[in-house]
N, C-alpha and C. Protein backbone atom coordinates (compact mmCIF):
# COMPACT_ATOMS: atom_id res chain seq x y z
N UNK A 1 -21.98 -1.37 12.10
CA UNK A 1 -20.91 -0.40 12.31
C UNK A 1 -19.58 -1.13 12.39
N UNK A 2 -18.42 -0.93 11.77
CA UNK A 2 -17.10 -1.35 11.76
C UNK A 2 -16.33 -1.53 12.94
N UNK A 3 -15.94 -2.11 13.39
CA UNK A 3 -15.14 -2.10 14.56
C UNK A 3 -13.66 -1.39 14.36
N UNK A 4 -13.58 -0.39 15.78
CA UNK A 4 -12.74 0.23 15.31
C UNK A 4 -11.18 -0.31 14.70
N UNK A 5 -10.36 0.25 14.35
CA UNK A 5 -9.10 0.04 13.54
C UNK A 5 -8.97 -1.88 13.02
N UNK A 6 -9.54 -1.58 11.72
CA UNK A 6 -10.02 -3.03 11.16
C UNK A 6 -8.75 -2.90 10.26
N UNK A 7 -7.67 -1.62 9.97
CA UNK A 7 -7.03 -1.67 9.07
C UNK A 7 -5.75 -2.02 9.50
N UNK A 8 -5.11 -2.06 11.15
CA UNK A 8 -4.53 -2.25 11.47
C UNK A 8 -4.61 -4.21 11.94
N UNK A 9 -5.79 -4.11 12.26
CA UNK A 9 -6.35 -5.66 12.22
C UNK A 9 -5.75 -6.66 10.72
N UNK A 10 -5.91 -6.19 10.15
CA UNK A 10 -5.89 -6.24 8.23
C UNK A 10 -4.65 -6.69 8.36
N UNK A 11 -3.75 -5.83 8.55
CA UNK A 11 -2.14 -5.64 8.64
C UNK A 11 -2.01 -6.55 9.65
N UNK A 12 -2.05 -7.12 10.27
CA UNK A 12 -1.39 -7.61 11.42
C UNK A 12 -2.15 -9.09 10.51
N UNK A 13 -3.12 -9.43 10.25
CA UNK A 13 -3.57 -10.91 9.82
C UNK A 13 -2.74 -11.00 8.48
N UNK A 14 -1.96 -10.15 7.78
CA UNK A 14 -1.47 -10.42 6.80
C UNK A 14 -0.15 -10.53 7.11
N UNK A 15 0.13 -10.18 7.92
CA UNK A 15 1.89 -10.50 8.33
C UNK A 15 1.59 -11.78 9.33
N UNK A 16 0.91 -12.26 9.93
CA UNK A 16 0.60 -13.64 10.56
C UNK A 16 1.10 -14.78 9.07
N UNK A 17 0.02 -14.43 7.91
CA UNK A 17 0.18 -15.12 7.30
C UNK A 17 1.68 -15.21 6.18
N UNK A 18 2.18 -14.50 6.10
CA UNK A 18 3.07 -14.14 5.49
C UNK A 18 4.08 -15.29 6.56
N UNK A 19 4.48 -14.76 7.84
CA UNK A 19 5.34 -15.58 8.55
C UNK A 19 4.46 -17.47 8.40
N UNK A 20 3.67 -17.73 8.88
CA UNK A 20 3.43 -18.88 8.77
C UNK A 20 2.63 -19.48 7.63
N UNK A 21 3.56 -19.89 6.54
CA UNK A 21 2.67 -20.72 5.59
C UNK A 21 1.57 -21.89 5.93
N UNK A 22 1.41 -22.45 6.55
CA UNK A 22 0.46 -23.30 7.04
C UNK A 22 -0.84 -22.45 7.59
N UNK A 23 -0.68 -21.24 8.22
CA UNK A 23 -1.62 -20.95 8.07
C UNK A 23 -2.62 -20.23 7.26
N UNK A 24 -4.23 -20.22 7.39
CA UNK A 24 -5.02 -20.26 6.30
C UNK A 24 -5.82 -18.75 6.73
N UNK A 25 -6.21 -18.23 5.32
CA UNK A 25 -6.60 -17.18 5.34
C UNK A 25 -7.57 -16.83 6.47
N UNK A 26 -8.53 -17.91 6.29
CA UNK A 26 -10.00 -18.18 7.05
C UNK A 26 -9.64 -17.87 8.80
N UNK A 27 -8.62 -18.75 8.92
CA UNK A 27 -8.52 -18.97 10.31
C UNK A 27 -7.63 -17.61 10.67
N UNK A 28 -6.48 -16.99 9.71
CA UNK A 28 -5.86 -15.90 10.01
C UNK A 28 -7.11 -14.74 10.33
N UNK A 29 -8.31 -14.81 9.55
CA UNK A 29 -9.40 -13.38 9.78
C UNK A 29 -9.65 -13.97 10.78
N UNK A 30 -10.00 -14.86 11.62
CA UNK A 30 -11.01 -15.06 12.42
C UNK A 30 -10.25 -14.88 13.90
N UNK A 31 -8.92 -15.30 13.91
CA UNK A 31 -8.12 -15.01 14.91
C UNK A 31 -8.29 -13.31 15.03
N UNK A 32 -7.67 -12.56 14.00
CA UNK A 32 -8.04 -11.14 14.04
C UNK A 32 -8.64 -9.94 14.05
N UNK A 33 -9.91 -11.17 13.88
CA UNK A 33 -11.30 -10.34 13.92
C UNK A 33 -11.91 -9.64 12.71
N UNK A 34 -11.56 -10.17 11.37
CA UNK A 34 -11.67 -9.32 10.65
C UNK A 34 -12.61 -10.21 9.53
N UNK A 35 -13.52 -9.44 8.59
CA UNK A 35 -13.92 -10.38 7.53
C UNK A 35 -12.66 -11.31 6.32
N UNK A 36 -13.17 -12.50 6.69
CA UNK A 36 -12.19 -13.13 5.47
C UNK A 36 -12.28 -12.74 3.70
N UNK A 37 -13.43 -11.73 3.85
CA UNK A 37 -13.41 -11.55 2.33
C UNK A 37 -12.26 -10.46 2.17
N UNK A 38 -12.43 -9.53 3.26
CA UNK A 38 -11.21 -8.26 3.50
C UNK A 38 -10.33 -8.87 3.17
N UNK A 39 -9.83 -10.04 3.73
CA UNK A 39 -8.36 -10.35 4.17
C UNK A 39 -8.12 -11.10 2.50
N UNK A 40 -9.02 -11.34 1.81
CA UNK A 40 -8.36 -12.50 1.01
C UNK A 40 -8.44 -10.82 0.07
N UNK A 41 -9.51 -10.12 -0.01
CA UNK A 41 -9.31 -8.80 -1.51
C UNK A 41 -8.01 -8.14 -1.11
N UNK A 42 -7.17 -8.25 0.31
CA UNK A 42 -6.44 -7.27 0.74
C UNK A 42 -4.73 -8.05 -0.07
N UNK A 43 -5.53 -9.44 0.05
CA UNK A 43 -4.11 -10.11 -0.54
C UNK A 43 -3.62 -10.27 -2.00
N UNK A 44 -4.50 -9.75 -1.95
CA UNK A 44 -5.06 -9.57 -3.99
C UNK A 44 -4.38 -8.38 -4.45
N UNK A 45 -4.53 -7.55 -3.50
CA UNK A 45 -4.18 -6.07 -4.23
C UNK A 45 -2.19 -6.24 -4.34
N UNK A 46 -2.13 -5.94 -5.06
CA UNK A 46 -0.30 -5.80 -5.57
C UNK A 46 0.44 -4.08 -5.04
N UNK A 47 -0.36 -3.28 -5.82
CA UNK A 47 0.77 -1.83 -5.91
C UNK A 47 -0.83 -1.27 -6.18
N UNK A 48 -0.60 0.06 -5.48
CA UNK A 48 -1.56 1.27 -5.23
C UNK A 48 -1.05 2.17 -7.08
N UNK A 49 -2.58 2.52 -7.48
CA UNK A 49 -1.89 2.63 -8.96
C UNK A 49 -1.61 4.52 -8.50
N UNK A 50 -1.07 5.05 -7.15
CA UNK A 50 -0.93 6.29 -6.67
C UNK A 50 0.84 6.00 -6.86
N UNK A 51 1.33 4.97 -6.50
CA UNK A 51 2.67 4.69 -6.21
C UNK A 51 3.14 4.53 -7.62
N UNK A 52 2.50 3.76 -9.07
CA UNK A 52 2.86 3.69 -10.16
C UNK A 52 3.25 5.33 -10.49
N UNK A 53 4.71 4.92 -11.44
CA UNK A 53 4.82 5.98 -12.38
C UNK A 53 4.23 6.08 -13.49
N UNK A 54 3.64 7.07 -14.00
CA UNK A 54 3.02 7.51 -15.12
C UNK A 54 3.27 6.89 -16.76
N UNK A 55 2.69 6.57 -17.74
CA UNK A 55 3.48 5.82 -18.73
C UNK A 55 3.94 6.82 -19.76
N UNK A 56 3.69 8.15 -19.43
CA UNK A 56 3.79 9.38 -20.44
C UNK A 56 4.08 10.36 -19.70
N UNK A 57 4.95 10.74 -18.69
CA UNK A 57 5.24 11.59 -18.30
C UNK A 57 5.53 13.19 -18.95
N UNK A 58 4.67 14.31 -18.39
CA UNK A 58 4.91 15.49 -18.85
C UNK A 58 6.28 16.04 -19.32
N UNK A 59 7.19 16.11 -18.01
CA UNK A 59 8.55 16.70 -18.04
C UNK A 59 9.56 15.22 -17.94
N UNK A 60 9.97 15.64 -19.04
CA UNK A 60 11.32 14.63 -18.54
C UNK A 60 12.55 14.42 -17.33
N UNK A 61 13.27 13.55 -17.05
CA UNK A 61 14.01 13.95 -15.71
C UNK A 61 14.58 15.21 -15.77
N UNK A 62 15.34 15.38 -16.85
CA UNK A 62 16.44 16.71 -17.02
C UNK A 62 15.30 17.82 -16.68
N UNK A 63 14.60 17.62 -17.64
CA UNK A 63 13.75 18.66 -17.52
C UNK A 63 13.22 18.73 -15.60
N UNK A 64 13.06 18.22 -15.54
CA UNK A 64 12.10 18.10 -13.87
C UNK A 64 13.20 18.19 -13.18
N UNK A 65 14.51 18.07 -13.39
CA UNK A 65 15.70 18.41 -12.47
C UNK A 65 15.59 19.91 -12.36
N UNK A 66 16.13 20.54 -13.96
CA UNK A 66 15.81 22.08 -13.91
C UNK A 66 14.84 22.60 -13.13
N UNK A 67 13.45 22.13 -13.13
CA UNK A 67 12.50 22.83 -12.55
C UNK A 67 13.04 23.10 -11.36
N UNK A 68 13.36 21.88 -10.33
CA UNK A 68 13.18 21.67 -9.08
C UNK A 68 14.03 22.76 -8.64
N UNK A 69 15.74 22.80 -9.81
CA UNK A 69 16.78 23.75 -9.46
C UNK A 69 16.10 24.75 -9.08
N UNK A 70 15.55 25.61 -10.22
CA UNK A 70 15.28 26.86 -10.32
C UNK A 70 14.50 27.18 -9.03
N UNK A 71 13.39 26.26 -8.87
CA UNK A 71 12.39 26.46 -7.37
C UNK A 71 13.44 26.72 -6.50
N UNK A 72 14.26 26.11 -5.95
CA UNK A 72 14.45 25.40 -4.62
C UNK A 72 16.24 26.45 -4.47
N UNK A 73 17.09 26.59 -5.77
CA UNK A 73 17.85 27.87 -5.55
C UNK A 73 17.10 29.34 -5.33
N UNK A 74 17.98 29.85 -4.35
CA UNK A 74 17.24 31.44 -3.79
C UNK A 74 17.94 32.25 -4.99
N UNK A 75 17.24 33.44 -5.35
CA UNK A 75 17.80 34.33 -6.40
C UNK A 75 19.16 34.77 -5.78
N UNK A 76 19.98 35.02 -6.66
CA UNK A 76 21.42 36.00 -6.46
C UNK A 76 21.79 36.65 -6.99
């Protein structure tokens, strides 16, 4: 069973390492309690492909400006 909040654990051994270059992945999980395989796949990952923009977008900006207008003005 996981120990609870391993993701906040995660986060906190990756900003350890971030501030101190000398220290090592191995010893950053083990201080934090966390598996070193976590910590090294966690350092791997770059950008969530949720945060990427699309390479073919449906509506164009103009277009997706209009939309938003039309929504978001009340009729008059």
């Amino acid at each position: 069973m996981p120990k609870p909040n391993t993701e906040g654990r995660v986060l906190l051994a990756l900003d350890a390492l971030q501030e101190d270059p000398e220290l090592r992945a191995r010893r950053a999980a083990e201080m934090y309690q966390v598996h070193s395989r976590t910590l090294q796949r966690c350092r791997k990952v770059t950008r969530s492909q949720r945060i990427w923009a699309p390479k073919q977008p449906k509506l164009s900006d103009l277009e997706e400006d209009i939309l938003v207008w039309f929504i978001l003005t009340p009729d008059s």
